[in-house]
N, C-alpha and C. Protein backbone atom coordinates (compact mmCIF):
# COMPACT_ATOMS: atom_id res chain seq x y z
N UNK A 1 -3.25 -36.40 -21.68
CA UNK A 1 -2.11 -35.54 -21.44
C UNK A 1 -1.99 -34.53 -22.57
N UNK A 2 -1.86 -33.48 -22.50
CA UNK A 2 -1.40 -32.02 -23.14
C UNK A 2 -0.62 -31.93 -24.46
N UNK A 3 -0.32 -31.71 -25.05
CA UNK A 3 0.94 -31.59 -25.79
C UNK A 3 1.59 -30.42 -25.64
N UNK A 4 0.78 -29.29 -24.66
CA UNK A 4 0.92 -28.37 -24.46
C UNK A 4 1.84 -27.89 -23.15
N UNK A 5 3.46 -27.60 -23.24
CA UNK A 5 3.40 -27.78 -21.71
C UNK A 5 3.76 -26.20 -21.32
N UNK A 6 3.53 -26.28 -20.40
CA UNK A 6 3.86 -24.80 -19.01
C UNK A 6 4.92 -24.06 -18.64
N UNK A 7 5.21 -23.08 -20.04
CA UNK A 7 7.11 -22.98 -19.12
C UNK A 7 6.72 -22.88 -17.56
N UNK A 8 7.93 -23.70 -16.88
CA UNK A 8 8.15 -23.87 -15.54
C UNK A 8 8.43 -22.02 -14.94
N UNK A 9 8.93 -21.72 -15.92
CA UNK A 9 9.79 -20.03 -15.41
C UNK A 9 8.54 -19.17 -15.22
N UNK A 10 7.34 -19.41 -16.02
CA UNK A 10 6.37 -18.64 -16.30
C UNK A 10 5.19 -18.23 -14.69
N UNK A 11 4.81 -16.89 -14.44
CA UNK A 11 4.52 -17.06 -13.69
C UNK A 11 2.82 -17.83 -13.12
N UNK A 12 2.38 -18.21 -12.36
CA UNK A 12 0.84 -19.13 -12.21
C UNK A 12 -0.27 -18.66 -11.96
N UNK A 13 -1.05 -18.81 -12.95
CA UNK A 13 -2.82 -18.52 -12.77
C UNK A 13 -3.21 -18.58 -11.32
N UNK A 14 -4.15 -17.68 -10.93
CA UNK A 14 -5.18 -18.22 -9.60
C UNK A 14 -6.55 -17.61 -9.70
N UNK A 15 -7.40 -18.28 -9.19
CA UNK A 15 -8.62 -18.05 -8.80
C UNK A 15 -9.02 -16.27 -7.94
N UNK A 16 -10.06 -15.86 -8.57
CA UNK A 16 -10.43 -14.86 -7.19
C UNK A 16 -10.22 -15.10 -6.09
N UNK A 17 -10.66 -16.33 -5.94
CA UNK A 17 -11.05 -16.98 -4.67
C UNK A 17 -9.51 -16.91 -3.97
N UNK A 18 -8.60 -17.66 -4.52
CA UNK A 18 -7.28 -18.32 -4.32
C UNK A 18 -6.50 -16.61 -4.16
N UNK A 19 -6.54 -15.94 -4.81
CA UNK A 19 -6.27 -14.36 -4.88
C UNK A 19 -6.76 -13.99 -3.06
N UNK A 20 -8.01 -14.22 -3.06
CA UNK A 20 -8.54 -13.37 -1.88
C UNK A 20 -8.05 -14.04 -0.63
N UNK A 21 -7.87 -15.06 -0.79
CA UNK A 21 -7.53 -16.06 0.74
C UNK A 21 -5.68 -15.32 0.81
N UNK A 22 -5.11 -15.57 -0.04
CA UNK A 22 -3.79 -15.27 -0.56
C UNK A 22 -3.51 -14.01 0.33
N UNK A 23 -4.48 -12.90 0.11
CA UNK A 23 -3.88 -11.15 0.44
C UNK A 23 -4.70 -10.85 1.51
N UNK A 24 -5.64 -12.05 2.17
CA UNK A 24 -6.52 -11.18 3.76
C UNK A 24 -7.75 -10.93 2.97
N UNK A 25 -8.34 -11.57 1.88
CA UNK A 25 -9.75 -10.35 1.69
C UNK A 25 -10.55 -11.95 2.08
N UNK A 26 -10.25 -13.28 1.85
CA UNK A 26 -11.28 -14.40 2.24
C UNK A 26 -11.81 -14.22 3.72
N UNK A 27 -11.42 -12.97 4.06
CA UNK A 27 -12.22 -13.05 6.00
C UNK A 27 -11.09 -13.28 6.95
N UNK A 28 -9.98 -13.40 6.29
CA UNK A 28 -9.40 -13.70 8.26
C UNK A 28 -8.05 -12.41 7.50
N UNK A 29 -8.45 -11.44 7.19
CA UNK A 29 -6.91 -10.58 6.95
C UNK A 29 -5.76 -10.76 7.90
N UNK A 30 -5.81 -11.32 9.19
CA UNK A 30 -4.46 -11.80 9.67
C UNK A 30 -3.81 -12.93 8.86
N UNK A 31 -4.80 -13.50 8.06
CA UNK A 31 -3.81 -14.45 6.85
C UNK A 31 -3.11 -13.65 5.60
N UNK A 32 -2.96 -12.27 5.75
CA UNK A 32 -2.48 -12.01 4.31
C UNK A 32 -0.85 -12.55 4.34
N UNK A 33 -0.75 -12.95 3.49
CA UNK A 33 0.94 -13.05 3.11
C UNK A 33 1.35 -12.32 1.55
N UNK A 34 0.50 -12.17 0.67
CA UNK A 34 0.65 -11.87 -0.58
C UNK A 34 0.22 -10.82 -0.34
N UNK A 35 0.81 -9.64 -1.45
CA UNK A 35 0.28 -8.27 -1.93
C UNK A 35 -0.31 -8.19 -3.01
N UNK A 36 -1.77 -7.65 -3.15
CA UNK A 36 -2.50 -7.81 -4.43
C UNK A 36 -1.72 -6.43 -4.97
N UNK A 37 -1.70 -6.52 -6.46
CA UNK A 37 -0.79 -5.45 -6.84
C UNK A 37 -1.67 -5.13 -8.05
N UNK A 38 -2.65 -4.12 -7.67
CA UNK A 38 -3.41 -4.05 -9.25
C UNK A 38 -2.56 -3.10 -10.27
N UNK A 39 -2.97 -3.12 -11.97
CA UNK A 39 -2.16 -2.40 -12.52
C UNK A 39 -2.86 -2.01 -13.52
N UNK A 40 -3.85 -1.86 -13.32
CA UNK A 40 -4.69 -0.82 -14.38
C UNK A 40 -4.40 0.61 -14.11
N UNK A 41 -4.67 1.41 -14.67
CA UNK A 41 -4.88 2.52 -15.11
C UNK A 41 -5.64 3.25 -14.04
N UNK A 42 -5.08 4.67 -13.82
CA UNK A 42 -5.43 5.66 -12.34
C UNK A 42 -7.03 5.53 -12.93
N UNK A 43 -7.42 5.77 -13.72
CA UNK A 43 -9.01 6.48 -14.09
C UNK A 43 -9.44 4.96 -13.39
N UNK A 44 -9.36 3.94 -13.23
CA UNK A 44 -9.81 2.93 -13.01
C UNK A 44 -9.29 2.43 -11.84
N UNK A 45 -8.38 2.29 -11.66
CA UNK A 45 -8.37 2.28 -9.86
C UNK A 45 -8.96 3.20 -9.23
N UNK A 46 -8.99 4.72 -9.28
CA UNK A 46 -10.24 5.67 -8.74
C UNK A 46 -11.76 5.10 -8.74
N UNK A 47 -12.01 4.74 -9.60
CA UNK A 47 -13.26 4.01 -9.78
C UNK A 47 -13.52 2.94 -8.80
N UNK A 48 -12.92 2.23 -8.78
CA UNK A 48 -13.21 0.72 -7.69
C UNK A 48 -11.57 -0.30 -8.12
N UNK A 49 -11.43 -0.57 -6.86
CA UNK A 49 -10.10 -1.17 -6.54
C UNK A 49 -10.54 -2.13 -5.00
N UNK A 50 -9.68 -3.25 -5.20
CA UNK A 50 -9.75 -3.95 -3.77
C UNK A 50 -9.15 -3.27 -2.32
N UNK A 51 -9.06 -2.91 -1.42
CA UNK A 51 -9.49 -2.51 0.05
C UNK A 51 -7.78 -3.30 0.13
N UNK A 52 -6.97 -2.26 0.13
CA UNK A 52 -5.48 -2.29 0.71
C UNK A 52 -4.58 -2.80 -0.24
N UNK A 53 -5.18 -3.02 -1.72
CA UNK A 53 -4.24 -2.96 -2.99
C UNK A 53 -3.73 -2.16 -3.33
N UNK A 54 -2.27 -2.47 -3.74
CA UNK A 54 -1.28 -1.43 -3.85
C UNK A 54 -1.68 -1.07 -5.21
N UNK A 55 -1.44 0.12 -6.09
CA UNK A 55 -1.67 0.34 -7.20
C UNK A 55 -0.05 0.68 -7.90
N UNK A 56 0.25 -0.09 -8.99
CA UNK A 56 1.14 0.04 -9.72
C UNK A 56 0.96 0.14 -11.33
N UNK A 57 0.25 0.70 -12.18
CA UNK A 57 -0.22 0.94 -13.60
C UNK A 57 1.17 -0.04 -14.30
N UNK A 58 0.63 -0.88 -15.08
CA UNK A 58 1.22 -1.66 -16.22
C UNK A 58 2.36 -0.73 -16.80
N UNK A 59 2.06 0.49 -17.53
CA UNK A 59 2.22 1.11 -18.16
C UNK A 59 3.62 1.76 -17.47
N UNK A 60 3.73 2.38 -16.02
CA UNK A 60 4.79 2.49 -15.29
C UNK A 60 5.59 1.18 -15.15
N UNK A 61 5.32 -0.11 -14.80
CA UNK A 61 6.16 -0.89 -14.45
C UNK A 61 6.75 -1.10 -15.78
N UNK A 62 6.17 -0.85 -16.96
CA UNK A 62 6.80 -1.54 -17.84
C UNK A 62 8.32 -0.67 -18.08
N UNK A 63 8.50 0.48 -17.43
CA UNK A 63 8.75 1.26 -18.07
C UNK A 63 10.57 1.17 -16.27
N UNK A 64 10.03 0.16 -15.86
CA UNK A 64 10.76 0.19 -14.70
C UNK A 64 12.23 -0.66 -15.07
N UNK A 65 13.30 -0.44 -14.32
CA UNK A 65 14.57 -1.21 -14.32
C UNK A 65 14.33 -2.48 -13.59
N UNK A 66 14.69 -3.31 -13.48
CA UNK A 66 15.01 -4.50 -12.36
C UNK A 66 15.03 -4.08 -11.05
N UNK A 67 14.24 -4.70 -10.25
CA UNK A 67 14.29 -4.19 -8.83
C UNK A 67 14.14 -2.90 -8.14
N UNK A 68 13.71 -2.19 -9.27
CA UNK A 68 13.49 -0.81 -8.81
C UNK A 68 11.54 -0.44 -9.14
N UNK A 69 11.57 0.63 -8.50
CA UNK A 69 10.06 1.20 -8.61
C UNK A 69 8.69 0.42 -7.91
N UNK A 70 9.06 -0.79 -7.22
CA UNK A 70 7.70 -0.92 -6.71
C UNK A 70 7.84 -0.61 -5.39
N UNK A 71 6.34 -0.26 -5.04
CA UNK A 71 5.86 0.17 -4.06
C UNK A 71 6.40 -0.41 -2.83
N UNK A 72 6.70 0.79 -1.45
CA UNK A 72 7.57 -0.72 -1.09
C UNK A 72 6.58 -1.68 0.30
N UNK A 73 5.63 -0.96 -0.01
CA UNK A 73 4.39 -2.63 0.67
C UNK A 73 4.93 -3.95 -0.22
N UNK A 74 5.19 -3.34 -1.40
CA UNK A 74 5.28 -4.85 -1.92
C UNK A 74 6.56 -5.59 -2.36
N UNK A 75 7.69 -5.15 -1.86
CA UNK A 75 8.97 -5.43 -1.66
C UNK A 75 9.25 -6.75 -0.56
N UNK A 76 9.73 -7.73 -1.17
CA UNK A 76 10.32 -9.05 -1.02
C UNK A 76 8.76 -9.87 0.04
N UNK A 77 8.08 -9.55 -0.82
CA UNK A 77 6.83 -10.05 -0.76
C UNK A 77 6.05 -11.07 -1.85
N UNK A 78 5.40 -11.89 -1.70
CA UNK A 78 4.73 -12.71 -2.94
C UNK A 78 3.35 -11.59 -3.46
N UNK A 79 3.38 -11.24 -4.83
CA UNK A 79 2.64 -10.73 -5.84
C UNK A 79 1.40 -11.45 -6.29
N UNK A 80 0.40 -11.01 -5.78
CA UNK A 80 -1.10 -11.16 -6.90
C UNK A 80 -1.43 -10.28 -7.60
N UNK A 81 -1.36 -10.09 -8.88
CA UNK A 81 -1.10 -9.19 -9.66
C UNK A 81 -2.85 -9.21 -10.38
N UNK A 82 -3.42 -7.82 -10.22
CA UNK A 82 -4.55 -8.35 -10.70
C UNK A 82 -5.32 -6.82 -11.98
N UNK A 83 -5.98 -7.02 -12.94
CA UNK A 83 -6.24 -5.94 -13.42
C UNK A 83 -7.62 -6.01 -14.07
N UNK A 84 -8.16 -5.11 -14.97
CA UNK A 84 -9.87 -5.62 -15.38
C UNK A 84 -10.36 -6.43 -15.85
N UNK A 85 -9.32 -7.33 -16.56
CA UNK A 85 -9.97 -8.75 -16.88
C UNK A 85 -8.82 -10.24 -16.86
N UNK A 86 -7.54 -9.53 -16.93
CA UNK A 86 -6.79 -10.96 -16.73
C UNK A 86 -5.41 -10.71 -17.75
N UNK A 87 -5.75 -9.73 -18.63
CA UNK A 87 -4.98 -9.40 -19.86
C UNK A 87 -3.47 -8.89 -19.13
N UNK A 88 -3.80 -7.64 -18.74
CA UNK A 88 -2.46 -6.60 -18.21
C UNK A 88 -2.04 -7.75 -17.00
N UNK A 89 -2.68 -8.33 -16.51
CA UNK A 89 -1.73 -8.87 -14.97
C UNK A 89 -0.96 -9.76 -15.48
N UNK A 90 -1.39 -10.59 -16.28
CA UNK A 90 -0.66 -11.32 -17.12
C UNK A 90 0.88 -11.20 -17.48
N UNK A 91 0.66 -10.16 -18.18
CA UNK A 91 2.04 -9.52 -18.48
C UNK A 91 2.59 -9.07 -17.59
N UNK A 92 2.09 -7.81 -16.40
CA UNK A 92 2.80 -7.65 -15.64
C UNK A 92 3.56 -8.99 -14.60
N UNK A 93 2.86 -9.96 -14.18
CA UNK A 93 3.63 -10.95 -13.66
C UNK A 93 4.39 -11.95 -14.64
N UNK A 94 4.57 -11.23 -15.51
CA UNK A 94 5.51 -12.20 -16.10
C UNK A 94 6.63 -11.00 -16.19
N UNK A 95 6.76 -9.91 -16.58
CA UNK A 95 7.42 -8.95 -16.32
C UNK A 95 8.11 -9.12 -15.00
N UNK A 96 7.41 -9.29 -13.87
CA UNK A 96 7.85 -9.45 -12.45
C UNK A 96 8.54 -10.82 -12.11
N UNK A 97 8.29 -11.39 -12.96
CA UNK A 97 9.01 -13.06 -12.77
C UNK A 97 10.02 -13.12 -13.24
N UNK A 98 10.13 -12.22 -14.26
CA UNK A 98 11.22 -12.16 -14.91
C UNK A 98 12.64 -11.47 -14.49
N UNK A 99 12.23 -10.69 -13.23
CA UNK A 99 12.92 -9.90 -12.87
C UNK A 99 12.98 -10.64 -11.05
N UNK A 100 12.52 -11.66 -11.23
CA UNK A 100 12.64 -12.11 -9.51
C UNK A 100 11.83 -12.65 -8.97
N UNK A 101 10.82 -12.13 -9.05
CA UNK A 101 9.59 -11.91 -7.68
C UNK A 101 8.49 -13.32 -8.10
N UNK A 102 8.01 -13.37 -6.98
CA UNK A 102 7.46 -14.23 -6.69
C UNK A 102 5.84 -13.60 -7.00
N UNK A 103 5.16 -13.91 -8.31
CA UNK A 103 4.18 -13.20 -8.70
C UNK A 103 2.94 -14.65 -9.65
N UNK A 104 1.84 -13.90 -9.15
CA UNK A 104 0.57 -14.92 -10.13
C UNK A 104 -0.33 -13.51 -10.81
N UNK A 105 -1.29 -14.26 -11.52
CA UNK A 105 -1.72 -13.27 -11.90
C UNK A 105 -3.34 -13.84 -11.90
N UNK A 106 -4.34 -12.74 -11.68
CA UNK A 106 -5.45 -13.48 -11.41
C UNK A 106 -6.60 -13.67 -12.42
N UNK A 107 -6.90 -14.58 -12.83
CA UNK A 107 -7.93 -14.73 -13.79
C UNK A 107 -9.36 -14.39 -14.07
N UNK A 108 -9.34 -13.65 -15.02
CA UNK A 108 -10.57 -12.79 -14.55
C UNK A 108 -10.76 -11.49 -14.50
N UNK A 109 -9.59 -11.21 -13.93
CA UNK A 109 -9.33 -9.79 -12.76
C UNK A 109 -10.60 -9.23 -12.21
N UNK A 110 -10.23 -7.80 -12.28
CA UNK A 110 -11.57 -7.52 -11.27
C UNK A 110 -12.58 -7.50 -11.04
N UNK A 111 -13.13 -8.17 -12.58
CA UNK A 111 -14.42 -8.11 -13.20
C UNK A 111 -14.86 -9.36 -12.27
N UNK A 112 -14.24 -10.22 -11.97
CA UNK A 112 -14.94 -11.99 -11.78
C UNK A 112 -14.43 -11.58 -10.28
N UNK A 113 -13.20 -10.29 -9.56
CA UNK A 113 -13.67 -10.57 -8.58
C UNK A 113 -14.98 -9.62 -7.83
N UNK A 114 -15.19 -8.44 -8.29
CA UNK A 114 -16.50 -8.01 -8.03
C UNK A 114 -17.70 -9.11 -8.51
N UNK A 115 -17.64 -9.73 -9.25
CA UNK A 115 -18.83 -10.70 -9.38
C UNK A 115 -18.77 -12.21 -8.43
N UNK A 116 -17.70 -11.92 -8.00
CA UNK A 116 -17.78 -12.97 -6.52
C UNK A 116 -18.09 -12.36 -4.78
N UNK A 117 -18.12 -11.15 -4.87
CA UNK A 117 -18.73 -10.21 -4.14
C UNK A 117 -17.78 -9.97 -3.14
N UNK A 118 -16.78 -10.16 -3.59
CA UNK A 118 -15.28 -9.52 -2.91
C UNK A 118 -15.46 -7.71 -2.99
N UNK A 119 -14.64 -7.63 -1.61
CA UNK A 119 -14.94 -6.05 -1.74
C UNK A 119 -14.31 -5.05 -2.98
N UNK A 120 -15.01 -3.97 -3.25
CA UNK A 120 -14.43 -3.01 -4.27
C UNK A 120 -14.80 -1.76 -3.86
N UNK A 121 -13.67 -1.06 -3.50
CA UNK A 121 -14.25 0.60 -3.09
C UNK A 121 -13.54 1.52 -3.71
N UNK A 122 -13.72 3.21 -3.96
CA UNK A 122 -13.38 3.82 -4.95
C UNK A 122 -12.26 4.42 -4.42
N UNK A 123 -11.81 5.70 -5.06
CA UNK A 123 -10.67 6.40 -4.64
C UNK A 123 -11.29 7.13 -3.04
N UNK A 124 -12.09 7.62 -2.70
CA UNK A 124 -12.55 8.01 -1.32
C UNK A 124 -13.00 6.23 -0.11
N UNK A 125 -13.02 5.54 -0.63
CA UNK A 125 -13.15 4.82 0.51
C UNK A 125 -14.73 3.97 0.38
N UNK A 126 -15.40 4.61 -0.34
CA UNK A 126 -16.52 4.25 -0.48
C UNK A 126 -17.43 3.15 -1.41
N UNK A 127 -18.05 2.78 -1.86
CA UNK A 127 -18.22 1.47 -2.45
C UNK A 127 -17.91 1.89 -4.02
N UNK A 128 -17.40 1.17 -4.43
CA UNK A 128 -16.97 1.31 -5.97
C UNK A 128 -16.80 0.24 -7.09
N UNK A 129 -17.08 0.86 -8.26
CA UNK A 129 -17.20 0.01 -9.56
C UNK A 129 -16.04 -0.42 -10.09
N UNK A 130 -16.35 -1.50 -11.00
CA UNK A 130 -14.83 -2.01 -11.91
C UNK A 130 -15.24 -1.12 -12.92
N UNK A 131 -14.32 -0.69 -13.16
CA UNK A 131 -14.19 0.33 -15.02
C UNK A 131 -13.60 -0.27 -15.95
């Protein structure tokens, strides 16, 4: 056992995997219930982003009131919050937990999920890189 424990308030780790089943990308998109909510940086969502992720930059939300400014795909919806390696989503869903919402953040981010061969396409639609 731990000595380490979990604030309960804090929001919860998930898998790519657990991420992709979560928002429709594991293959059956009539299962989405969650909104992946990436929050990196425009130069990098242009680059490669997941296929119907909302984009919300860290940097704006931080900068948001309570209940205001998100996108509203992702309004009274559950949050997968995901960004280039695990760092920014982090914060942003704890930011978002803090303020309500029902948010995880994904481990890894987009790096581990392009290396699980989850889709990534650029600002035109077309196949795209993590930056």
């Amino acid at each position: 056992m731990s000595i380490f424990r979990r604030d309960p308030r804090a929001p919860g780790r998930v898998t790519v995997q657990e991420a992709a089943a979560r928002t429709g990308h594991g293959g059956a998109a009539d299962s989405a219930v969650a909104v992946l909510l990436d929050v990196r940086e425009p130069g990098e969502w242009r680059a490669g982003h997941a296929p119907g992720a909302v984009h919300l930059p860290l940097s704006e939300l931080s900068g948001l009131s309570a209940g205001a400014g998100l996108p509203a795909a992702a309004h009274a919806r559950p949050l997968v919050v995901i960004c280039r390696s695990g760092n920014r989503s982090r914060r942003a869903a704890e930011l978002l937990a803090a303020r309500g919402a029902d948010a995880v953040d994904v481990i890894g981010g987009m790096r581990e999920w392009a290396a699980a061969g989850l889709p990534v396409v650029d600002g035109r639609g077309g196949n795209g890189t993590v930056a």
